[in-house]
C-alpha atoms as a PDB file:
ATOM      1  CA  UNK A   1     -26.927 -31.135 -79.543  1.00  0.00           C
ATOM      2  CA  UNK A   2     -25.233 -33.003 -82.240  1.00  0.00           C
ATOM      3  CA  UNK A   3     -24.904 -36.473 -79.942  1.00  0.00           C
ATOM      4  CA  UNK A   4     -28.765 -36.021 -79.674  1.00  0.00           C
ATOM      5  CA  UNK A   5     -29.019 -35.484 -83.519  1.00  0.00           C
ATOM      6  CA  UNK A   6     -26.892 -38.097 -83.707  1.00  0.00           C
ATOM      7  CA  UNK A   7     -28.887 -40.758 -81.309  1.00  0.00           C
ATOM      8  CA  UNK A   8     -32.270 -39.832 -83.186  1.00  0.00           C
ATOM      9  CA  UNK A   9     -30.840 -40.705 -86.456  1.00  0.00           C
ATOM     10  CA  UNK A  10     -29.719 -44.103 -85.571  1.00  0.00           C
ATOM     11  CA  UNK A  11     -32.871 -44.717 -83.939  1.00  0.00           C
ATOM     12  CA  UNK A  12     -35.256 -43.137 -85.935  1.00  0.00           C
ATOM     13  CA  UNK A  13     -35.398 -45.666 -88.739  1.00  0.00           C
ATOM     14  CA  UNK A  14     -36.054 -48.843 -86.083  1.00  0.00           C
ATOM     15  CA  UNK A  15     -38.812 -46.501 -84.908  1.00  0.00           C
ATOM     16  CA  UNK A  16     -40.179 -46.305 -87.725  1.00  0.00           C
ATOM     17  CA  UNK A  17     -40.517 -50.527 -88.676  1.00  0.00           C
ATOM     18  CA  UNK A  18     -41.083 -52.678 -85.692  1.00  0.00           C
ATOM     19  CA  UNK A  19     -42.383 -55.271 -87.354  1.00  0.00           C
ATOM     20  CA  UNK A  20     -40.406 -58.542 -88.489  1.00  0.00           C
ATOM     21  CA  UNK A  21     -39.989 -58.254 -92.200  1.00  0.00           C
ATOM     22  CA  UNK A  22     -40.725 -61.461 -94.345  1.00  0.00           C
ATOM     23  CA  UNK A  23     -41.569 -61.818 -98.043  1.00  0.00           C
ATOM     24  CA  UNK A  24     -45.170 -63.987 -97.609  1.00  0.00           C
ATOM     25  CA  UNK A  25     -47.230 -61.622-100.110  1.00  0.00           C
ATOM     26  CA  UNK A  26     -44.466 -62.080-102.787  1.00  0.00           C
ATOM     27  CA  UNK A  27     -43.807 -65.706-102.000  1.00  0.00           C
ATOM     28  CA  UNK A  28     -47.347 -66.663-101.489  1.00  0.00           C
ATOM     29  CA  UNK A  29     -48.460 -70.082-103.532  1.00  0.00           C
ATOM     30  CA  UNK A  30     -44.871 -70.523-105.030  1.00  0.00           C
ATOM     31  CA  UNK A  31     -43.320 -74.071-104.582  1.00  0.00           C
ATOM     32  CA  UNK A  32     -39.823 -72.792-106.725  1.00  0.00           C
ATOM     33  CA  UNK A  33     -38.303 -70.089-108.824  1.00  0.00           C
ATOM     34  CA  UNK A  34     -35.758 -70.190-111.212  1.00  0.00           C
ATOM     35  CA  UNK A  35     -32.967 -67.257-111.471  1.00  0.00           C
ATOM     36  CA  UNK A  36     -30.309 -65.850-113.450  1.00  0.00           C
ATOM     37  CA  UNK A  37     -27.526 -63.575-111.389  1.00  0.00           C
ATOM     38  CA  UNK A  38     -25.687 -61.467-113.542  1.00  0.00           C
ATOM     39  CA  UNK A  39     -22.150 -61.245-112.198  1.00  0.00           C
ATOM     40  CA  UNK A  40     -19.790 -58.694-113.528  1.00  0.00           C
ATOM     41  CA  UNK A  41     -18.300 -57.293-110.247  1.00  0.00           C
ATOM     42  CA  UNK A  42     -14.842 -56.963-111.069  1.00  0.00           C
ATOM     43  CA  UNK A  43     -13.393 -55.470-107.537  1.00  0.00           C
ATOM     44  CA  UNK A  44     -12.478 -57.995-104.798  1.00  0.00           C
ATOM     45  CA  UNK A  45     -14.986 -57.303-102.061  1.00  0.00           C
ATOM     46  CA  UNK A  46     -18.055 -55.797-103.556  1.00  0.00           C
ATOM     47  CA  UNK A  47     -18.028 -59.504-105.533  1.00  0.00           C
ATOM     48  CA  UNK A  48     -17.742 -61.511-102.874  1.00  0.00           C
ATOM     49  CA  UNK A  49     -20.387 -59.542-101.510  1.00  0.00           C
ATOM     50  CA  UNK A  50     -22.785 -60.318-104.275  1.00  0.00           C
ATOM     51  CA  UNK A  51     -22.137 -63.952-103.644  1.00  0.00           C
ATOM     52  CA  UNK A  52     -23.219 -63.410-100.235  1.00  0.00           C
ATOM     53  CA  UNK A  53     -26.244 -62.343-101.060  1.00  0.00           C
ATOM     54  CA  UNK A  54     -27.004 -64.957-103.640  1.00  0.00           C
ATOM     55  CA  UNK A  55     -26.095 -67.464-100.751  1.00  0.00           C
ATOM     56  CA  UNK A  56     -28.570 -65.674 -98.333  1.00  0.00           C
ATOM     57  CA  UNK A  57     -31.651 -65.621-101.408  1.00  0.00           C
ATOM     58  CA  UNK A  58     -31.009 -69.137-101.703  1.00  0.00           C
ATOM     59  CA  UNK A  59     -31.338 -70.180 -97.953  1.00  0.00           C
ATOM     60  CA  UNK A  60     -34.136 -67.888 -97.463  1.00  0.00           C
ATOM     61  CA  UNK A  61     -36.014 -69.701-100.711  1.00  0.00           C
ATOM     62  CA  UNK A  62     -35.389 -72.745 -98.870  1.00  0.00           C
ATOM     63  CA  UNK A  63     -36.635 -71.538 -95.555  1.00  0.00           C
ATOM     64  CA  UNK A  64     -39.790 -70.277 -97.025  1.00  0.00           C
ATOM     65  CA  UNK A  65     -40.329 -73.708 -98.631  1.00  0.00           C
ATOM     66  CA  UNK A  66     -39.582 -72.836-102.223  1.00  0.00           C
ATOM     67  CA  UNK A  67     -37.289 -74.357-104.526  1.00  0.00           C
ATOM     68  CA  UNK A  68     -34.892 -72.432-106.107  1.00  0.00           C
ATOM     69  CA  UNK A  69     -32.887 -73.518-109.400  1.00  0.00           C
ATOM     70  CA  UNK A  70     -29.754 -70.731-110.219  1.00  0.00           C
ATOM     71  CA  UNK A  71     -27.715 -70.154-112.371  1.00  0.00           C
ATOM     72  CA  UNK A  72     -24.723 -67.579-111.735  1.00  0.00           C
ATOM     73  CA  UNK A  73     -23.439 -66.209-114.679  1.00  0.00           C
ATOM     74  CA  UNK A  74     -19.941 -64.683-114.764  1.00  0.00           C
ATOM     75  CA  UNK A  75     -19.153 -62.025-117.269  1.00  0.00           C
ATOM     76  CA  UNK A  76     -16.657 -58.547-116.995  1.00  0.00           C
ATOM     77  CA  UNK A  77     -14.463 -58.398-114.153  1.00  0.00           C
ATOM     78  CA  UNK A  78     -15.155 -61.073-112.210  1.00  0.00           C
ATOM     79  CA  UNK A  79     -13.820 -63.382-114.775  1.00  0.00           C
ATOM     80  CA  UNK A  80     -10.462 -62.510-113.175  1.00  0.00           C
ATOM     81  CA  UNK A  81     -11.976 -63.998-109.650  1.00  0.00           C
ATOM     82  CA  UNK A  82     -13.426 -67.282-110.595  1.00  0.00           C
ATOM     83  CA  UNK A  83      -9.997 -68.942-111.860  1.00  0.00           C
ATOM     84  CA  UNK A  84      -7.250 -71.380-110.384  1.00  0.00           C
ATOM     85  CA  UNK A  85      -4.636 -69.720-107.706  1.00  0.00           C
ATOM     86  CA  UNK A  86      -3.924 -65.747-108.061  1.00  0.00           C
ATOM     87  CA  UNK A  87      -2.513 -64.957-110.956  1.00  0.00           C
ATOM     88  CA  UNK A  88      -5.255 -62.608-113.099  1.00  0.00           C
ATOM     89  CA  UNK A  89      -6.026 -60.539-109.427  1.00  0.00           C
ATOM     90  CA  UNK A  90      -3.599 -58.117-107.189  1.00  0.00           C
ATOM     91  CA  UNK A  91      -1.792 -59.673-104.447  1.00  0.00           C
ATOM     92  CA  UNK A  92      -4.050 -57.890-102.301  1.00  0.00           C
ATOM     93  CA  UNK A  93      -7.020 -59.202-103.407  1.00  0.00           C
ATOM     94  CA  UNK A  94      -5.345 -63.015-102.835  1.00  0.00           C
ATOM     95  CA  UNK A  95      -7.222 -63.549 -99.671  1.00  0.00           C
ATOM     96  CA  UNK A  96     -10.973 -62.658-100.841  1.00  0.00           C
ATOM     97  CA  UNK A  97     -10.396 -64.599-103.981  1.00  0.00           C
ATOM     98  CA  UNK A  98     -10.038 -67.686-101.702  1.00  0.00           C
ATOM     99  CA  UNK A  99     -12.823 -66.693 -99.920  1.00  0.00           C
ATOM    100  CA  UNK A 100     -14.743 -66.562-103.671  1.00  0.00           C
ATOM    101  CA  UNK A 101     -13.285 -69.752-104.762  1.00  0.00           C
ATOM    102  CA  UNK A 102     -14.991 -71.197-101.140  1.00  0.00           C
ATOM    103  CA  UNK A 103     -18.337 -69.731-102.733  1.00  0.00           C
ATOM    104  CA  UNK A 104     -17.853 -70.851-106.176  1.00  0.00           C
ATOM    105  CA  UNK A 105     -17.474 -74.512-104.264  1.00  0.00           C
ATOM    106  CA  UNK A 106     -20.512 -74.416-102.132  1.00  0.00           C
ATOM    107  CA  UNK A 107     -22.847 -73.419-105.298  1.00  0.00           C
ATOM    108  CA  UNK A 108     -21.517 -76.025-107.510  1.00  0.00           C
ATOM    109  CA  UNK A 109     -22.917 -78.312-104.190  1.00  0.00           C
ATOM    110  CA  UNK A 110     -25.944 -76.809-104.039  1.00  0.00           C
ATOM    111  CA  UNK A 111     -26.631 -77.734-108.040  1.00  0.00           C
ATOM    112  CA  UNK A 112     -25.848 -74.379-108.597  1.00  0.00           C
ATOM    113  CA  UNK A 113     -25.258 -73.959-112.634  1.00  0.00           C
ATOM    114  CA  UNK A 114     -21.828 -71.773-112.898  1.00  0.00           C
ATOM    115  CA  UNK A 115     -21.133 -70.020-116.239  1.00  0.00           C
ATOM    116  CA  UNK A 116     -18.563 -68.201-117.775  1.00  0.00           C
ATOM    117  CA  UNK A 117     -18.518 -66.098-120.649  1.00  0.00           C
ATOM    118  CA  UNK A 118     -16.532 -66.776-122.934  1.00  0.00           C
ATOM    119  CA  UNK A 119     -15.823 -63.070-124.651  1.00  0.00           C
ATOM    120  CA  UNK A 120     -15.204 -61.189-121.048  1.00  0.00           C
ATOM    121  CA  UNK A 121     -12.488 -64.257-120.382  1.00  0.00           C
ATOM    122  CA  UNK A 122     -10.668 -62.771-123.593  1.00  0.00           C
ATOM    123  CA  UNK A 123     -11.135 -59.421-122.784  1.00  0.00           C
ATOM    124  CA  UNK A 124     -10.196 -59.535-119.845  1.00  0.00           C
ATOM    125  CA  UNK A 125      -6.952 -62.036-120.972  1.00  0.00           C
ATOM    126  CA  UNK A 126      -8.031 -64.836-119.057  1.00  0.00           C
ATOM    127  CA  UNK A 127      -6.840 -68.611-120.534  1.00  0.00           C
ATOM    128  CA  UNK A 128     -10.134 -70.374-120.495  1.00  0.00           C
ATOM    129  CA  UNK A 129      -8.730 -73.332-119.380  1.00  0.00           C
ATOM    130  CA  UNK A 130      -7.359 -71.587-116.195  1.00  0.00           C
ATOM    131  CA  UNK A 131     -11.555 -71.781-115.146  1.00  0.00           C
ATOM    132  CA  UNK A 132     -12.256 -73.184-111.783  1.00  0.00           C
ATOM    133  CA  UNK A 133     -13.251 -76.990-112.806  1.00  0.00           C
ATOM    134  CA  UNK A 134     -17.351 -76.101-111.253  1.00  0.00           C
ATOM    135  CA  UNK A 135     -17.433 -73.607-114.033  1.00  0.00           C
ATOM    136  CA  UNK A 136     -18.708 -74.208-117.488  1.00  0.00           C
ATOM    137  CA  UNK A 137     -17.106 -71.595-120.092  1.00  0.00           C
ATOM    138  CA  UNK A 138     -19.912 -70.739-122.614  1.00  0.00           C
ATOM    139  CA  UNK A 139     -19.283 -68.635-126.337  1.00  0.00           C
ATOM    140  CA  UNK A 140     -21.880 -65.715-125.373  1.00  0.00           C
ATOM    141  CA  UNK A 141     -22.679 -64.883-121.941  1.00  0.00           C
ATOM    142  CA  UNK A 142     -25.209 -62.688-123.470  1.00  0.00           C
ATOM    143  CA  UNK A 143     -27.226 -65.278-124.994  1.00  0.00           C
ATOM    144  CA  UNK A 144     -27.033 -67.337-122.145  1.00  0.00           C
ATOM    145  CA  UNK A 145     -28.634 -65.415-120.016  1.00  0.00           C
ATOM    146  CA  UNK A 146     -31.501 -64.141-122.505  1.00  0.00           C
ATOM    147  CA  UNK A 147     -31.950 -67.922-123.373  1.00  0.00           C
ATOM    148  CA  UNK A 148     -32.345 -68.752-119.289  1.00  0.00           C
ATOM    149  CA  UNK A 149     -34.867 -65.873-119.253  1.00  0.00           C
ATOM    150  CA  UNK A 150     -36.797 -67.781-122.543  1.00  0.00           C
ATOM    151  CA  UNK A 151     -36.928 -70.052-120.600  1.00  0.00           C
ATOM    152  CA  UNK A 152     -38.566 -68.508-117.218  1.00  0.00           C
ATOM    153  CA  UNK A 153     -35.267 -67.505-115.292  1.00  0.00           C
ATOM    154  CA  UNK A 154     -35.717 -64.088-113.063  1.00  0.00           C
ATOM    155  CA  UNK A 155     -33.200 -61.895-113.835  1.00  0.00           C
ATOM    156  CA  UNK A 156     -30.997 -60.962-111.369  1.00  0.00           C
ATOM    157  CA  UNK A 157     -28.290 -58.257-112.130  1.00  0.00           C
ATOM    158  CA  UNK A 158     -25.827 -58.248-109.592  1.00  0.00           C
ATOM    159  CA  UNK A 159     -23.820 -55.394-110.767  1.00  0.00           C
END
């Protein structure tokens, strides 16, 4: 009884939605979009998760035939993830942050626009200058990201 429980559970939802899913209602007559990701994930693989999925947005903009323009602004924990070699994360956490660094590099190819604020890096004892070089340290993350929604950026918390 339970394996049959089981079986329907795992199938149900698929029986529910056979359709292909696509975003053509929300995308329709839009030739870009502008966002702002919030970025404060301060554990190793829920972050590089996040950056994942801003990866995946941005290739399925493209795909759709928009252009998008992002900026990815780090604040809170993941200050300690978007410096030079290992030192501000656990030893454990060493492999992902490469993996994060990897990210950090393909955005700053795409014309991504990288941020860091400023007050997290001190709370969170992190030498500015110890930024990765594709990052630009600014003095209020907060005001960043209200002025980039001034401006027309979707915000996009990624918390």
């Amino acid at each position: 009884m339970k394996k049959a429980l089981i079986a329907l559970l795992v199938l149900f939802p698929s029986m529910l939605y056979a359709g292909n899913p696509d975003d053509k209602q929300a995308l329709a007559d839009l030739t870009s979009v502008k966002i702002v990701c919030d970025v404060n994930v301060g554990e190793a693989k829920p972050l590089l998760r996040r950056l994942e999925l801003i990866d995946e947005t941005y290739s399925q903009l493209l795909d759709a035939g928009v252009t998008p323009t992002i900026v990815v602004a780090f604040r809170g924990g993941a200050s300690r993830f978007v410096t030079r070699g290992v030192k501000y994360v656990d030893a454990k956490d060493a492999g992902i942050k490469k993996e994060i660094q990897g990210w950090i590099d393909q955005f700053g190819q795409h014309g991504f626009r990288l941020e860091q604020c400023a007050i997290a890096a001190k709370a969170q004892e992190v030498d500015p200058a110890d930024f990765l070089p594709a990052i630009t340290v600014v003095q209020n993350g907060y005001i960043s990201i209200v002025a980039y929604q001034t401006r027309g950026y979707a915000f996009l918390p990624m918390d």
